[in-house]
N, C-alpha and C. Protein backbone atom coordinates (compact mmCIF):
# COMPACT_ATOMS: atom_id res chain seq x y z
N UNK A 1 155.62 50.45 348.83
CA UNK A 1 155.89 49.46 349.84
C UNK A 1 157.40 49.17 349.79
N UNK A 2 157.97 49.33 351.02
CA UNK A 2 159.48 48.50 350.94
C UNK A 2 159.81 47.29 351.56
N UNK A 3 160.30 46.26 350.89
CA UNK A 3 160.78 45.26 351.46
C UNK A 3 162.19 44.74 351.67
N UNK A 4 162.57 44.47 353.05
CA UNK A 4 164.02 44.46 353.05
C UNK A 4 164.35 42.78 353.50
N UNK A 5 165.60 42.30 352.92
CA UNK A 5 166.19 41.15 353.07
C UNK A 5 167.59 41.44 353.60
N UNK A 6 168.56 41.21 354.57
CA UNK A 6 169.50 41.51 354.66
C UNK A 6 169.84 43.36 354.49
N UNK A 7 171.02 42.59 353.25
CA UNK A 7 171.37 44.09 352.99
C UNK A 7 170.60 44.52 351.50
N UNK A 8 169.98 43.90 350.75
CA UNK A 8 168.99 44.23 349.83
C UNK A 8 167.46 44.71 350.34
N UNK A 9 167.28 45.58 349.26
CA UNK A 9 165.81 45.56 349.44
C UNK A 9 165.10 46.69 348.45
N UNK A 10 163.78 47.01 348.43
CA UNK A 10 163.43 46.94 347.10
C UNK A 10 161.80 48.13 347.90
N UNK A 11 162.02 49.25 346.86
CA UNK A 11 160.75 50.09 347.06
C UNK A 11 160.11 50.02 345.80
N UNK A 12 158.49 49.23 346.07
CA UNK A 12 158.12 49.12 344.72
C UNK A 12 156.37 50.04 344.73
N UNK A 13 155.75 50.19 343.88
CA UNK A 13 154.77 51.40 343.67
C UNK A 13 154.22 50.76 342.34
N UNK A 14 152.92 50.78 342.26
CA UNK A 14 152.13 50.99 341.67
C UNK A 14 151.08 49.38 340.95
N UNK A 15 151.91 48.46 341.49
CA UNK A 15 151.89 46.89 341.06
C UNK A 15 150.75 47.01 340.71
N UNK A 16 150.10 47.01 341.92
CA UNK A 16 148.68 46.82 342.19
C UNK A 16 147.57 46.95 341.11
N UNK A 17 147.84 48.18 340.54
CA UNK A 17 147.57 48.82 339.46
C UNK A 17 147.91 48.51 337.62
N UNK A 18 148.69 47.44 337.97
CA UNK A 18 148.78 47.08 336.59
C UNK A 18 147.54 45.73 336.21
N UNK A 19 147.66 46.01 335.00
CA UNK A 19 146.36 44.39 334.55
C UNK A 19 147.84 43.27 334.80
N UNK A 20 146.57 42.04 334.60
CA UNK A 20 147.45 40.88 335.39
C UNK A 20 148.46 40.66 334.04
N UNK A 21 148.01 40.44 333.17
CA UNK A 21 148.78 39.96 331.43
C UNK A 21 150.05 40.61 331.63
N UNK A 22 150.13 42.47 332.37
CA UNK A 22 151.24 42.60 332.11
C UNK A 22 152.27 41.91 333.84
N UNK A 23 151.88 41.77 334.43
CA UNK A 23 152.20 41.48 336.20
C UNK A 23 152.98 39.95 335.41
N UNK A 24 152.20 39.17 334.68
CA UNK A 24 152.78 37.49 334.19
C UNK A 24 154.34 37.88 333.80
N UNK A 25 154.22 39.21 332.98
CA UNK A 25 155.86 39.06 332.04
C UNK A 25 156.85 38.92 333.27
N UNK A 26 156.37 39.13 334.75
CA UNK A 26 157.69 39.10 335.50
C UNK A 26 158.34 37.31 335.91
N UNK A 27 157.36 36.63 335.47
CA UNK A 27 157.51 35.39 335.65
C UNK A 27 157.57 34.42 333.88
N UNK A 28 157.36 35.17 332.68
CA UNK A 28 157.47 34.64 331.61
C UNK A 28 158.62 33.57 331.16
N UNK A 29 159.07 33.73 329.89
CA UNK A 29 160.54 33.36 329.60
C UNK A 29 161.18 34.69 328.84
N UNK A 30 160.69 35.33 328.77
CA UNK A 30 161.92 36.49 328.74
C UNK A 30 162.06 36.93 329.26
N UNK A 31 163.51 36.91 329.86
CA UNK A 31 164.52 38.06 330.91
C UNK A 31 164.41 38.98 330.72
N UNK A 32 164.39 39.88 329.56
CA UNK A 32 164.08 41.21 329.09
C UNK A 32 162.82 41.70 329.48
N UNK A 33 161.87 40.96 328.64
CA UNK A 33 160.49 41.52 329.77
C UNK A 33 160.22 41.06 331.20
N UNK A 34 160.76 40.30 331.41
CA UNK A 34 160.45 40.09 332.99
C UNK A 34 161.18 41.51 333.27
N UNK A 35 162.40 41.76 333.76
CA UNK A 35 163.49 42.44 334.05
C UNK A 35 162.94 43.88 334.05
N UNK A 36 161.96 43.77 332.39
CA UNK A 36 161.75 45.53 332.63
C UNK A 36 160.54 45.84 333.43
N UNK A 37 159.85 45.07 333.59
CA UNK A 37 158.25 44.88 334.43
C UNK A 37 159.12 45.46 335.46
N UNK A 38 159.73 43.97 336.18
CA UNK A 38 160.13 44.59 337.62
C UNK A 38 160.47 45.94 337.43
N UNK A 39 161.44 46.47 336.78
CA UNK A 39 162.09 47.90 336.71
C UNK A 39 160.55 49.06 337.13
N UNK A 40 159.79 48.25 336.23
CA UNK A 40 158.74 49.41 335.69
C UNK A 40 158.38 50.12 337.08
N UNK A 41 157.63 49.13 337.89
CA UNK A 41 157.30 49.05 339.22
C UNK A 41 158.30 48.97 340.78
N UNK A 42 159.39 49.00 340.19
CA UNK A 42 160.45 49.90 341.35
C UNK A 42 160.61 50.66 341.32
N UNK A 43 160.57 51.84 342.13
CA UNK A 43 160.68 52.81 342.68
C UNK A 43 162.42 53.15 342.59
N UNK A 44 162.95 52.22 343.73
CA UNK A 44 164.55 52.17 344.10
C UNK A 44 164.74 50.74 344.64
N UNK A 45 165.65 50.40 345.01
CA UNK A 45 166.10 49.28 345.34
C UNK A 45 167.92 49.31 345.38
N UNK A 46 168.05 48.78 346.39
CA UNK A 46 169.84 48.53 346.27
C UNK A 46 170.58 46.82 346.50
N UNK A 47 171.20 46.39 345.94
CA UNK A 47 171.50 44.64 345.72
C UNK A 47 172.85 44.90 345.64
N UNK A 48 173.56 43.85 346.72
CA UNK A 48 175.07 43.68 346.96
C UNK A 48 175.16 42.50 346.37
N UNK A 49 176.39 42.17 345.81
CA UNK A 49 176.30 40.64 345.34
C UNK A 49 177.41 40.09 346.27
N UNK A 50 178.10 39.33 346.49
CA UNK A 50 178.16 38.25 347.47
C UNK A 50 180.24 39.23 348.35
N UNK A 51 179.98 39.92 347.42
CA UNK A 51 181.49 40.81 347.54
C UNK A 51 181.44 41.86 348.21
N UNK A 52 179.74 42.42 348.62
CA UNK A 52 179.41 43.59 348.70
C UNK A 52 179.29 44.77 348.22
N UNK A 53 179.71 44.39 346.69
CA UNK A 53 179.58 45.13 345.97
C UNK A 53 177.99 45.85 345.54
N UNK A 54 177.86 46.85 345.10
CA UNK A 54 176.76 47.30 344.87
C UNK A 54 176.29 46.50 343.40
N UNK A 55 174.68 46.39 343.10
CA UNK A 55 174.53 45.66 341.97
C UNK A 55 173.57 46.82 341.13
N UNK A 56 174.15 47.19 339.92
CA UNK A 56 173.15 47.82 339.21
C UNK A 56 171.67 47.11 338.85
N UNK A 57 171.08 47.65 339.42
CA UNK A 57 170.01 46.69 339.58
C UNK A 57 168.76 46.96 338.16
N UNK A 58 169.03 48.49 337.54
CA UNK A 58 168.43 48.78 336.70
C UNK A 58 169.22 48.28 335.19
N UNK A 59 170.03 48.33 335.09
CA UNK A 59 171.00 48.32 334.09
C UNK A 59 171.25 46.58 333.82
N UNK A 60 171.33 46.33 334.96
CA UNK A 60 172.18 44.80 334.66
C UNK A 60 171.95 43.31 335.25
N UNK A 61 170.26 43.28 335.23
CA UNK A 61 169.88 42.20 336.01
C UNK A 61 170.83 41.15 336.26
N UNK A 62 171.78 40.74 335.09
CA UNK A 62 172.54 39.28 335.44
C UNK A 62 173.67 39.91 336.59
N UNK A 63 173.88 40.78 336.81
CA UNK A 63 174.77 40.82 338.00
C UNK A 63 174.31 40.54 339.32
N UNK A 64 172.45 39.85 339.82
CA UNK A 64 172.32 39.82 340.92
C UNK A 64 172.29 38.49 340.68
N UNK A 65 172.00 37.46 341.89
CA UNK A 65 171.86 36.08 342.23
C UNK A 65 170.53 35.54 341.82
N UNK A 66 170.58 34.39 341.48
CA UNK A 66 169.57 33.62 341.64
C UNK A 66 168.23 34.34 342.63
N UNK A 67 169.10 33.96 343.82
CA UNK A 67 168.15 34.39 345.05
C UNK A 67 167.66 35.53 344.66
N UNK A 68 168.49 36.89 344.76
CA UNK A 68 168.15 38.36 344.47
C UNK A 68 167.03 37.93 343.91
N UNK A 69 167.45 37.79 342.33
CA UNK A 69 166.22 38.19 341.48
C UNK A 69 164.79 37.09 341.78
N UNK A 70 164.61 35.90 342.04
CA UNK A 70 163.60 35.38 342.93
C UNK A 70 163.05 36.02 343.86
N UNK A 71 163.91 36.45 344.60
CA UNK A 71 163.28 37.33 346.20
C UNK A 71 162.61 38.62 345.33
N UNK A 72 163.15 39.44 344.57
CA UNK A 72 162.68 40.92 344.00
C UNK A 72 161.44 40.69 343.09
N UNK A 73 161.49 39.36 342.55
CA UNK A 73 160.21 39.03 341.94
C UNK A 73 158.94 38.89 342.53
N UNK A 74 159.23 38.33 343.97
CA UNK A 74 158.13 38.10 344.98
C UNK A 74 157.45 38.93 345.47
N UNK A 75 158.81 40.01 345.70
CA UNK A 75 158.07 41.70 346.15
C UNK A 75 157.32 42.07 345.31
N UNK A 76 157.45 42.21 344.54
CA UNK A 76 156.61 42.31 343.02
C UNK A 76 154.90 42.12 343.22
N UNK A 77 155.20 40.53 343.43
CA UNK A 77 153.28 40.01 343.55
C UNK A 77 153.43 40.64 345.47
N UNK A 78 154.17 40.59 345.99
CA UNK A 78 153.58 40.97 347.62
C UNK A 78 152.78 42.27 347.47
N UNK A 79 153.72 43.07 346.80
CA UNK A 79 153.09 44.70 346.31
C UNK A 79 151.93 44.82 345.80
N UNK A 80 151.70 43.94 344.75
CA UNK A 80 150.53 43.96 343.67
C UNK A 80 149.72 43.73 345.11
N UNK A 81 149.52 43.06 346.19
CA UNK A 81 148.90 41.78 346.97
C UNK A 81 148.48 43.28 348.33
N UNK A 82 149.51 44.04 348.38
CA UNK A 82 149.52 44.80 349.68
C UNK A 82 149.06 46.15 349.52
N UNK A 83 149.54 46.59 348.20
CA UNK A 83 148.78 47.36 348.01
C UNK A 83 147.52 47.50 347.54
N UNK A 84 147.05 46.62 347.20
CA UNK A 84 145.44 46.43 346.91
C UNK A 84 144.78 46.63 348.19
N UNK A 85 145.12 45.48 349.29
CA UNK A 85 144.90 45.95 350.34
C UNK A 85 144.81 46.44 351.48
N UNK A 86 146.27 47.45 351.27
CA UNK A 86 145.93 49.03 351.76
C UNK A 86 146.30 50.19 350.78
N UNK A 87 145.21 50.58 350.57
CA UNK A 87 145.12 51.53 349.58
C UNK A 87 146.03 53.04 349.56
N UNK A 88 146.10 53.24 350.70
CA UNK A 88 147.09 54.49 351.17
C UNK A 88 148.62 54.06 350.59
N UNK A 89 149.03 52.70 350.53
CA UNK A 89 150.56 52.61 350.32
C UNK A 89 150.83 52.83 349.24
């Protein structure tokens, strides 16, 4: 599934498919496991930060915004949510 915001946006695969225990670490208190969940279940994704700069999005979560990483978290459960129900995506 891809979801686009602006000039970000985020192809994610397989959510759906994970048990929920591990789907929580993206909302836990560690940045590290949150951070790598999301990773796990992106596909690709590209994040400008406010300069237009490109944001390593695998490498270096603290270089995106607040927002970014809120919004990329959401895709996250939308995915888990969309691809359940449609099974083809």
């Amino acid at each position: 599934m891809r979801y686009e915001r602006k000039k970000d946006w985020v192809e994610i695969s397989g959510a759906a498919d994970r048990p929920m225990r591990e789907l929580l670490l993206i909302d836990g208190e560690s940045m590290d496991a949150a951070h790598n969940m999301a990773v796990e279940v992106t596909k690709d994704a590209h994040f400008e930060d406010r300069h237009g700069n490109e944001v390593d999005w695998r490498g270096n979560v603290f270089g995106l915004s607040v927002r970014q990483w809120n919004w990329w978290k959401a895709q996250v459960w939308a995915a888990a949510k969309d691809e359940k129900i449609d099974p083809e995506a």
